[in-house]
Protein backbone atom coordinates (compact mmCIF):
# COMPACT_ATOMS: atom_id res chain seq x y z
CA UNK A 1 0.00 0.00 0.00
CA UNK A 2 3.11 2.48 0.75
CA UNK A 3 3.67 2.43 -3.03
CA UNK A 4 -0.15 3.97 -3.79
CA UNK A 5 -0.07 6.45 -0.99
CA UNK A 6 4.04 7.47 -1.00
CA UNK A 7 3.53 11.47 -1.65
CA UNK A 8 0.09 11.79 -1.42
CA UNK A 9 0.17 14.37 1.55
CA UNK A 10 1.68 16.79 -0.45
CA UNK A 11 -0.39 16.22 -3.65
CA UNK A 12 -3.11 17.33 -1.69
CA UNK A 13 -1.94 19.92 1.31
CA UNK A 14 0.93 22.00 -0.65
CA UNK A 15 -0.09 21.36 -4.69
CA UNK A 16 -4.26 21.68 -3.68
CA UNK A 17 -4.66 18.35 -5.59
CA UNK A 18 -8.14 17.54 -3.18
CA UNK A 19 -8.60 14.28 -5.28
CA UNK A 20 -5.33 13.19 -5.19
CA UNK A 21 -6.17 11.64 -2.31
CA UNK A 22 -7.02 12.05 1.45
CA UNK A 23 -6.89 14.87 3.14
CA UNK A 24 -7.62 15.80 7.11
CA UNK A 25 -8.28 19.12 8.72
CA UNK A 26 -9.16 19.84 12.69
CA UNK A 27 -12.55 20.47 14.21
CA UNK A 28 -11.38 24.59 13.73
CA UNK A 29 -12.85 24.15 10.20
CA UNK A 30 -16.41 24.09 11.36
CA UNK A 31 -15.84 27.91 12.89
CA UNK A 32 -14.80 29.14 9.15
CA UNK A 33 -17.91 30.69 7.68
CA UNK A 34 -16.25 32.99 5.11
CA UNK A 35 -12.72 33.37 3.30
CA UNK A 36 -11.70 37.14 3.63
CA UNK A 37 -8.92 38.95 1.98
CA UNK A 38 -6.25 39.36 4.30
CA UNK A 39 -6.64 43.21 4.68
CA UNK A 40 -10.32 42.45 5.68
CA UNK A 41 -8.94 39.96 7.80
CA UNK A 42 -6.52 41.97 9.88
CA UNK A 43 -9.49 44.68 10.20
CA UNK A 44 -11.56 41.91 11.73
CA UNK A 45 -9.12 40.82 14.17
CA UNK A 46 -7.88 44.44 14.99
CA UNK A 47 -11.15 45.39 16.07
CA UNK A 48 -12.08 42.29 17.87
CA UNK A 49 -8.77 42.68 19.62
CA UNK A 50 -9.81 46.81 20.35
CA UNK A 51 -13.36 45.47 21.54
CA UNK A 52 -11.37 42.95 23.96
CA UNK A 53 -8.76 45.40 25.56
CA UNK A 54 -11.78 48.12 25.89
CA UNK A 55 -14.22 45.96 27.31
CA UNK A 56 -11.55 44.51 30.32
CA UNK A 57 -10.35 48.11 31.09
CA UNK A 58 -13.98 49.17 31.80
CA UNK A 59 -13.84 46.39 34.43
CA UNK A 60 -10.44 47.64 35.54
CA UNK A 61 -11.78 51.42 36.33
């Protein structure tokens, strides 16, 4: 069987062959919901991260 699965891996995670053969991702992939651009990305998580520090130095004061 090593012969019909030897560089399968990256077929599939580095080339983006998906039906080269199997492929495994985490349980993370159930929170994606949309693929943003990375500038809307970094937005997103800049203001999240703003929204976090503001909210816990309100309970500070």
């Amino acid at each position: 069987i090593y012969e019909q699965v030897a560089g399968v891996y990256p077929k599939v995670m580095i080339d983006g062959q998906m039906d080269a053969g199997a492929w495994s991702c985490g349980m993370v992939a159930g929170l994606i919901h949309d693929v943003p651009s990375v500038a809307e990305l970094i937005t997103r998580i800049m203001a999240e991260a703003g929204q976090i520090i503001r909210d816990r130095l309100l309970r500070l004061l």
